[in-house]
N, C-alpha and C. Protein backbone atom coordinates (compact mmCIF):
# COMPACT_ATOMS: atom_id res chain seq x y z
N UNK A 1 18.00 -0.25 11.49
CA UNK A 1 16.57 -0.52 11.35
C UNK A 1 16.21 -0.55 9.86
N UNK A 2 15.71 -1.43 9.46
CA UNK A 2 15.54 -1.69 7.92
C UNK A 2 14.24 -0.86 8.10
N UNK A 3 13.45 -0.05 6.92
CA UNK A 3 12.96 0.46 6.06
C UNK A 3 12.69 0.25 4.60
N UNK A 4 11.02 0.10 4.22
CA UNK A 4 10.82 -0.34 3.07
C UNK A 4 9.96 0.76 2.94
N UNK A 5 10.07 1.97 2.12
CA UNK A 5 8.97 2.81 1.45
C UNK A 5 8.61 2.80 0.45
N UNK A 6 7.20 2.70 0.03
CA UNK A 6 5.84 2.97 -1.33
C UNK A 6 6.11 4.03 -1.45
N UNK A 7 5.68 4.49 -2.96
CA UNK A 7 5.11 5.78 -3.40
C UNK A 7 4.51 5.34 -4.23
N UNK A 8 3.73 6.25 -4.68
CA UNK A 8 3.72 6.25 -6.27
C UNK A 8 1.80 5.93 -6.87
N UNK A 9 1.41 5.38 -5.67
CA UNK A 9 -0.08 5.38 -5.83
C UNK A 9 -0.68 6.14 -5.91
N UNK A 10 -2.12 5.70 -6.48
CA UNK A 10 -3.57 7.29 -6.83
C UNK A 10 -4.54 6.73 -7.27
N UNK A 11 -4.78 7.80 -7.81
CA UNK A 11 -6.38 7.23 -8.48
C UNK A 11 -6.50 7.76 -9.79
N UNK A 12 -6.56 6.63 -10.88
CA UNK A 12 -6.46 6.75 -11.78
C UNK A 12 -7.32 5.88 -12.95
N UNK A 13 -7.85 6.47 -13.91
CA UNK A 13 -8.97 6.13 -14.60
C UNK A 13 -8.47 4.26 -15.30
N UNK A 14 -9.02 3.99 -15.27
CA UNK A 14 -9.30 2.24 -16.34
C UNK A 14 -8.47 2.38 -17.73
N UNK A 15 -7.39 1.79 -17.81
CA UNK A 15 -6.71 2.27 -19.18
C UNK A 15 -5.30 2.94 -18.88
N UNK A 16 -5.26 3.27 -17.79
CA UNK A 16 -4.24 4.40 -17.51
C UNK A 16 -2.90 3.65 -16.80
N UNK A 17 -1.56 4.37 -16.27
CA UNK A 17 -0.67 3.67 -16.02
C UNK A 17 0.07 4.41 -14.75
N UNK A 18 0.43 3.85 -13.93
CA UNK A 18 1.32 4.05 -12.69
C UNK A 18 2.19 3.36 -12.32
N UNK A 19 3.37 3.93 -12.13
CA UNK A 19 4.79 3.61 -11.62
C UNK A 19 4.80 3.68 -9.76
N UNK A 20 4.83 2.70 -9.44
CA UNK A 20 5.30 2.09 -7.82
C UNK A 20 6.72 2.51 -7.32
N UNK A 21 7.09 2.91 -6.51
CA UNK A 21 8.48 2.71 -5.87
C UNK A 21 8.22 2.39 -4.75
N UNK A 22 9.97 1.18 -4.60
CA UNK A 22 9.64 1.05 -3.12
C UNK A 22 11.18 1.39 -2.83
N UNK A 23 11.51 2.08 -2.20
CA UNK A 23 12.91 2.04 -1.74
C UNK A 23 13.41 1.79 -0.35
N UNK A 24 14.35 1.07 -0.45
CA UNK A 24 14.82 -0.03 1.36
C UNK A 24 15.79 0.80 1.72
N UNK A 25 15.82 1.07 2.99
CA UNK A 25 17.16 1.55 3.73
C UNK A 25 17.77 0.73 4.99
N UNK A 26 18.39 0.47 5.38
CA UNK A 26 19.17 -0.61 6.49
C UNK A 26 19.29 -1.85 6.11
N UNK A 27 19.26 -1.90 4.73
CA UNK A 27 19.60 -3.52 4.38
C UNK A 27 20.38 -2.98 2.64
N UNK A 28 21.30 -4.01 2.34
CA UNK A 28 21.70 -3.78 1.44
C UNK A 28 20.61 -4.85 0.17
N UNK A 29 20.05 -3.94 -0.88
CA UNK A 29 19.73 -4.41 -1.63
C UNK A 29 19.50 -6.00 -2.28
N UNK A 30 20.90 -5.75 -2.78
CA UNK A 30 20.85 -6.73 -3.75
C UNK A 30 21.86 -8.47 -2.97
N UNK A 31 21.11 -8.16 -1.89
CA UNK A 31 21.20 -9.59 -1.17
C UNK A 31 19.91 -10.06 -0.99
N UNK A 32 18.73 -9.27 -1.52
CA UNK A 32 17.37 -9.83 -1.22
C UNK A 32 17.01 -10.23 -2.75
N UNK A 33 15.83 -10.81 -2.51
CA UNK A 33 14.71 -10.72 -3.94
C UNK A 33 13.81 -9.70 -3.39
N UNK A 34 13.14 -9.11 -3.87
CA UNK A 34 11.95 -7.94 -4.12
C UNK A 34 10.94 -8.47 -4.89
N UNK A 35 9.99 -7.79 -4.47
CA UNK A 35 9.02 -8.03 -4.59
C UNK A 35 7.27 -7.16 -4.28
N UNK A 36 6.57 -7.49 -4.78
CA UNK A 36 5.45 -6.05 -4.79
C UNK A 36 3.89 -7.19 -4.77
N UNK A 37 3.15 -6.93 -3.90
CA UNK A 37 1.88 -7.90 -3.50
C UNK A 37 0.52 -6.70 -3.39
N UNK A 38 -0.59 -7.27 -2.95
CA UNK A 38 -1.25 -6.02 -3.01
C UNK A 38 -2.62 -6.55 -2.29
N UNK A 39 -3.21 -6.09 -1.96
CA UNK A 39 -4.55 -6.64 -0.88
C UNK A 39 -5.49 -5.84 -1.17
N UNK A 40 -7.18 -6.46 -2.03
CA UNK A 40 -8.02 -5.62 -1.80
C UNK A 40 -9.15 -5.33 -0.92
N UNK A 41 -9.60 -4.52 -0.49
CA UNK A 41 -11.01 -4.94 0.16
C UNK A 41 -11.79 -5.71 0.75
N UNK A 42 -11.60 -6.95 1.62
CA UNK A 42 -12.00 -8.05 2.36
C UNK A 42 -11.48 -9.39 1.35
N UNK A 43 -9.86 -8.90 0.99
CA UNK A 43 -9.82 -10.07 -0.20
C UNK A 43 -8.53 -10.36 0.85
N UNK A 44 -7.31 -11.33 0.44
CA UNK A 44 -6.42 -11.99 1.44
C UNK A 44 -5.44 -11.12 0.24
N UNK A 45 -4.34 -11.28 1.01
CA UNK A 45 -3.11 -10.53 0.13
C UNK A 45 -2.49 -11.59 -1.09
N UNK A 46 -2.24 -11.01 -1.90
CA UNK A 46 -2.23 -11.27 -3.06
C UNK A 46 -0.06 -10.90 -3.44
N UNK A 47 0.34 -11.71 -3.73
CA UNK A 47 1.55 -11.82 -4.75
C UNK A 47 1.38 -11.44 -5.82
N UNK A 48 2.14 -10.01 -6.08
CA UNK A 48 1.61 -9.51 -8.14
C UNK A 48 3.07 -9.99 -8.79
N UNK A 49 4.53 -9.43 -8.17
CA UNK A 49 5.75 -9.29 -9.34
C UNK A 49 6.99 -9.46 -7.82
N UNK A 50 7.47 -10.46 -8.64
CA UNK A 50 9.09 -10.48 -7.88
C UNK A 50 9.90 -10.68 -8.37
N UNK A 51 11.11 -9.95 -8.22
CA UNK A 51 12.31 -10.20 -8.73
C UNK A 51 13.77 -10.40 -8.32
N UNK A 52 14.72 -11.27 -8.76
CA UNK A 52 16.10 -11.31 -7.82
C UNK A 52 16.35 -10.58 -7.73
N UNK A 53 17.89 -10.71 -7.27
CA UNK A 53 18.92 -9.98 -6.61
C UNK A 53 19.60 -9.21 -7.77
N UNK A 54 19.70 -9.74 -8.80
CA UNK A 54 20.64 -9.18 -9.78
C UNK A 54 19.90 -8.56 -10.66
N UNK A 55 18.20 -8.88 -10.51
CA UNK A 55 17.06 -8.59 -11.72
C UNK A 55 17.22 -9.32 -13.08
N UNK A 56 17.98 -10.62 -12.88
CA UNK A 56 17.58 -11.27 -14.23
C UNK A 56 16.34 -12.24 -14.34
N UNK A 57 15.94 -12.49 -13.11
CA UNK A 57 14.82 -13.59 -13.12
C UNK A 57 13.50 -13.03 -12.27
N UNK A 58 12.58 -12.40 -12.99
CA UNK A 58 11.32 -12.46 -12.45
C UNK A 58 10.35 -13.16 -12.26
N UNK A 59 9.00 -13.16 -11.78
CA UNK A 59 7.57 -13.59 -11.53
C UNK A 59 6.37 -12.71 -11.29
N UNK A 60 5.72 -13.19 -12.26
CA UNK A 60 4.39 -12.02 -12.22
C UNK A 60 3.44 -13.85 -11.90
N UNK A 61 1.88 -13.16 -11.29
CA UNK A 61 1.15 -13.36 -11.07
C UNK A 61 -0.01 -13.38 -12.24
N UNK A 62 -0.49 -14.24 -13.23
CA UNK A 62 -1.25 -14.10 -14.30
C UNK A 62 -1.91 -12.60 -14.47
N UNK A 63 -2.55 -12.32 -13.45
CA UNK A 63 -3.64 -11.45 -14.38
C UNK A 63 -2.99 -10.27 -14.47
N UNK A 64 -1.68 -9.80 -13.99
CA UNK A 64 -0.15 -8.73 -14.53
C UNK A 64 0.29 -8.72 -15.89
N UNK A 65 0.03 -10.66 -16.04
CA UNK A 65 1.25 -10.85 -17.00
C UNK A 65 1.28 -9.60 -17.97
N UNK A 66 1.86 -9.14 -18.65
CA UNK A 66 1.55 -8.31 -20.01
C UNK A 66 1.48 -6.81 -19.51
N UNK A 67 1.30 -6.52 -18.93
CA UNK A 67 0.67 -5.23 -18.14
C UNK A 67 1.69 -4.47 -17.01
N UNK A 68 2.13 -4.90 -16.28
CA UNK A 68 3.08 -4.73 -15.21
C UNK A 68 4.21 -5.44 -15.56
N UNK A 69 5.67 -4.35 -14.77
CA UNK A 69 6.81 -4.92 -15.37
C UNK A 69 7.44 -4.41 -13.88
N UNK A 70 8.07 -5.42 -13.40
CA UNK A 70 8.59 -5.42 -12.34
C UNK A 70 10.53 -4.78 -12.68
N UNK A 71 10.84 -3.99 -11.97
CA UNK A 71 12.57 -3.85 -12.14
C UNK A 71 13.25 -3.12 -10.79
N UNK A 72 14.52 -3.23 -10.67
CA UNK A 72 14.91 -2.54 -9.47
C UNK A 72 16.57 -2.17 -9.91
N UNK A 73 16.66 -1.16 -9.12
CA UNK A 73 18.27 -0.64 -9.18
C UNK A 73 18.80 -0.32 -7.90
N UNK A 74 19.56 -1.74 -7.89
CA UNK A 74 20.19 -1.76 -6.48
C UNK A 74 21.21 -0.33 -6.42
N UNK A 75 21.75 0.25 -6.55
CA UNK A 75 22.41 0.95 -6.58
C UNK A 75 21.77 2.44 -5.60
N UNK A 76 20.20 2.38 -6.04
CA UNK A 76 19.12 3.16 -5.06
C UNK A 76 18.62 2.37 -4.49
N UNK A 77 18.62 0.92 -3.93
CA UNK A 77 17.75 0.21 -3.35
C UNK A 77 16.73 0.43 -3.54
N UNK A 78 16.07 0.37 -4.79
CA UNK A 78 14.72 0.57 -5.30
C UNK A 78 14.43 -0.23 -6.06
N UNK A 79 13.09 -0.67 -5.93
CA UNK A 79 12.63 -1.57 -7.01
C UNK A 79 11.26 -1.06 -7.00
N UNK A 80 11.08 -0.87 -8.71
CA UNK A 80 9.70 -0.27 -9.55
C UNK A 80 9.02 -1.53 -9.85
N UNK A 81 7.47 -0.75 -10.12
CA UNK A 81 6.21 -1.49 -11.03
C UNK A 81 5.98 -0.74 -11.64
N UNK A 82 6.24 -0.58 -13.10
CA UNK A 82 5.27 -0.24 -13.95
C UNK A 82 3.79 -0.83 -14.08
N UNK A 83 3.21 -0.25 -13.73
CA UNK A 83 1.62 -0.68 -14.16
C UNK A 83 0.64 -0.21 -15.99
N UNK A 84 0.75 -0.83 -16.33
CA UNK A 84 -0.25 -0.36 -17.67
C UNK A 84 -1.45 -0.66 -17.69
N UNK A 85 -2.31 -0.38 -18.42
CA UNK A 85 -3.98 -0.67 -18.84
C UNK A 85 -4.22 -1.39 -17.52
N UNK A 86 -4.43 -0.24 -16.11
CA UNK A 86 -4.86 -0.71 -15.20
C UNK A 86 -6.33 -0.72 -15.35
N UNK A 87 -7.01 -1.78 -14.64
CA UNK A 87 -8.03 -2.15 -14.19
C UNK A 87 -9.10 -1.62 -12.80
N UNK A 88 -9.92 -1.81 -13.27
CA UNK A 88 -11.09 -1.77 -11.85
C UNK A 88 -10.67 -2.89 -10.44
N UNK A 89 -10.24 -4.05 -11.44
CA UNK A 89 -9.61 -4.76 -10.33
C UNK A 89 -8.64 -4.85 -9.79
N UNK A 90 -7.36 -3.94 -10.27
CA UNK A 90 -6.40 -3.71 -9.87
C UNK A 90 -5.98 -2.89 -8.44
N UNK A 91 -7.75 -2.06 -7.90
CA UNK A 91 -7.48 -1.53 -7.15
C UNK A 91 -7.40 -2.49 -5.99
N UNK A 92 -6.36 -1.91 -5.11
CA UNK A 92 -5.52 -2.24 -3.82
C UNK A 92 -4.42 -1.53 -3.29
N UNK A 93 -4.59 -1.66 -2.05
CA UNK A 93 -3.25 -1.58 -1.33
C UNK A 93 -2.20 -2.27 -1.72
N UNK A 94 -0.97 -2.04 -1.92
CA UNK A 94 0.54 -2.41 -3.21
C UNK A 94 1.16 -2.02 -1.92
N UNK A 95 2.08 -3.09 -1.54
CA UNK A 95 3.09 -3.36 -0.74
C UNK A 95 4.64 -3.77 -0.84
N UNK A 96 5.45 -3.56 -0.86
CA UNK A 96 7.24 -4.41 -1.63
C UNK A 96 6.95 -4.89 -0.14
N UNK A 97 7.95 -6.00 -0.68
CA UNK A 97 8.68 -7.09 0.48
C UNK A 97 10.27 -6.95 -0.01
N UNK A 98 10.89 -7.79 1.11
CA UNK A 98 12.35 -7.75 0.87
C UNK A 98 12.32 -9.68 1.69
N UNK A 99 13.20 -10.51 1.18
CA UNK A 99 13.01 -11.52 1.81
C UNK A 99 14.58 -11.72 1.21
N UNK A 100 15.80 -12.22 2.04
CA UNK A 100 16.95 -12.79 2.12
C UNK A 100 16.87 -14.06 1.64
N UNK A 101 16.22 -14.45 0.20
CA UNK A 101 15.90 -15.90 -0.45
C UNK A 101 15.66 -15.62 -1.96
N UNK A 102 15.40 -16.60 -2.68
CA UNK A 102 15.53 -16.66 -4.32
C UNK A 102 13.93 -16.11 -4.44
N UNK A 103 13.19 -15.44 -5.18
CA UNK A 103 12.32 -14.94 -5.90
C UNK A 103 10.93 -16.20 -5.76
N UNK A 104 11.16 -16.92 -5.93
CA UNK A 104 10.39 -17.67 -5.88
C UNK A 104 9.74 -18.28 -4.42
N UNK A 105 10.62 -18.14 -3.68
CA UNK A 105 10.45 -18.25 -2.13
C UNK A 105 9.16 -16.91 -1.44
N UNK A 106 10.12 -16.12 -2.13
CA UNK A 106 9.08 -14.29 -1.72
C UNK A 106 7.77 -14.34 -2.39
N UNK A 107 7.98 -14.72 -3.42
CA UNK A 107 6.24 -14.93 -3.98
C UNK A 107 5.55 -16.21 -3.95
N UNK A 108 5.59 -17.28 -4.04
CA UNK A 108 4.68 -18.31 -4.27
C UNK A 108 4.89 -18.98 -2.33
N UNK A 109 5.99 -18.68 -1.97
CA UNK A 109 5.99 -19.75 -0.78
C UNK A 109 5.68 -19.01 0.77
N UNK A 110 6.62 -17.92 1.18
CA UNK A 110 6.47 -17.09 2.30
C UNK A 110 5.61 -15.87 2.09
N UNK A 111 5.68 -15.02 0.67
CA UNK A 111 4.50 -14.06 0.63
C UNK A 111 4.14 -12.73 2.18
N UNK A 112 3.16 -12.92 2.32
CA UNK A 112 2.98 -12.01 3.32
C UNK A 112 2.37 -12.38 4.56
N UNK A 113 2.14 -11.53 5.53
CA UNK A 113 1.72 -12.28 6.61
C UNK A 113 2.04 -13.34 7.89
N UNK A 114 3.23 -13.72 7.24
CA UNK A 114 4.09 -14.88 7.74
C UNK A 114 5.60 -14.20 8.79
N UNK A 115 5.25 -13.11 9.07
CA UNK A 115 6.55 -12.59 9.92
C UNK A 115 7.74 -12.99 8.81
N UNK A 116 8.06 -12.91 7.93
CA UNK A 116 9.09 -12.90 7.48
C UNK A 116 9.82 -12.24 6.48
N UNK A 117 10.59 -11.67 6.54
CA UNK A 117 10.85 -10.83 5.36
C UNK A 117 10.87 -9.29 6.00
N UNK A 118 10.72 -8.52 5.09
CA UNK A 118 10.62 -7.03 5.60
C UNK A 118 9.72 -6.46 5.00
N UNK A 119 8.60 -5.35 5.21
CA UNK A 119 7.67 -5.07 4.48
C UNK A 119 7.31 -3.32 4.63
N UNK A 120 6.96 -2.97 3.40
CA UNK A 120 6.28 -1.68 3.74
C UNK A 120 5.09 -1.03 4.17
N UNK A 121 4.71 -0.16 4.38
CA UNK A 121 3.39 0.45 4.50
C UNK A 121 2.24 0.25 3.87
N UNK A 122 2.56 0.81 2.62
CA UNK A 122 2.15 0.38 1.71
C UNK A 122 1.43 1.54 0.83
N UNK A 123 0.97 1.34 -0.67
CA UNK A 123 0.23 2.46 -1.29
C UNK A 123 -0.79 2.64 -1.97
N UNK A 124 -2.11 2.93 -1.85
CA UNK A 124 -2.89 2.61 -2.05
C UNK A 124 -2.98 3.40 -3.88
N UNK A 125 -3.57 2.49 -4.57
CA UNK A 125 -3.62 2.40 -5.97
C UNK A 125 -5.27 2.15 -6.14
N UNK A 126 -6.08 3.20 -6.57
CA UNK A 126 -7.30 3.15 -7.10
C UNK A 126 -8.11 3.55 -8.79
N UNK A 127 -8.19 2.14 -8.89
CA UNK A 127 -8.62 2.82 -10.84
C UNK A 127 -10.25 2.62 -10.88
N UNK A 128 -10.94 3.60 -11.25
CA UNK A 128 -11.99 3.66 -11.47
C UNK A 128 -12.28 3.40 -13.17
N UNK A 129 -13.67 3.09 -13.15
CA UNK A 129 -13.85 2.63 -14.29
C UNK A 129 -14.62 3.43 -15.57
């Protein structure tokens, strides 16, 4: 049974920074791309950072760019977000995916919602202003 677990969310002031984990169990790593999306408040889910299999080729979502740094170590089947100079708008529910396809497939094309892939719970991330 595959398993995808969050941590790492809170509530944390405008300016400030939080580290995401998601770590997979029943699937081996680094045959997927990874990936981290996030949904706010009557908004549709959102694609933030994905990355391959090997972690040489990522994708952030503009308003990340600069700010969030996506990485993972297959070795723990984990893949991090650094978050920096989070935002008011940053708050959301933060989700990893796991999808058996190239990086670009997991974020711009299948995403969430679509039965596909593997997904977590998820963790809720709140920055006040």
């Amino acid at each position: 049974q595959v398993q995808l677990v969050e941590s790492g969310g809170g509530l944390v002031q405008a300016g400030e920074s939080l580290t995401l984990s998601c770590t997979a169990s029943g699937l081996s790593a680094d045959d997927y791309a990874l990936g981290w999306f996030r949904q706010a408040p009557g908004k549709e889910h959102e694609a933030i950072s994905c990355i391959d299999w090997n972690g040489r080729r990522t994708w952030y979502e503009d308003s990340v760019k600069g700010r969030f740094t996506i990485s993972r170590d297959n070795a723990k089947n984990t893949v991090y977000l650094q978050m920096n100079d989070l935002k008011p708008d940053d708050t959301a529910m933060y989700y990893c995916g796991a999808l058996e396809a190239d990086l670009m497939t997991l974020c711009t094309v299948v995403g969430m919602g679509r039965g596909l892939g593997y997904w977590g719970q998820g963790t809720q991330v709140t920055v006040s202003s």
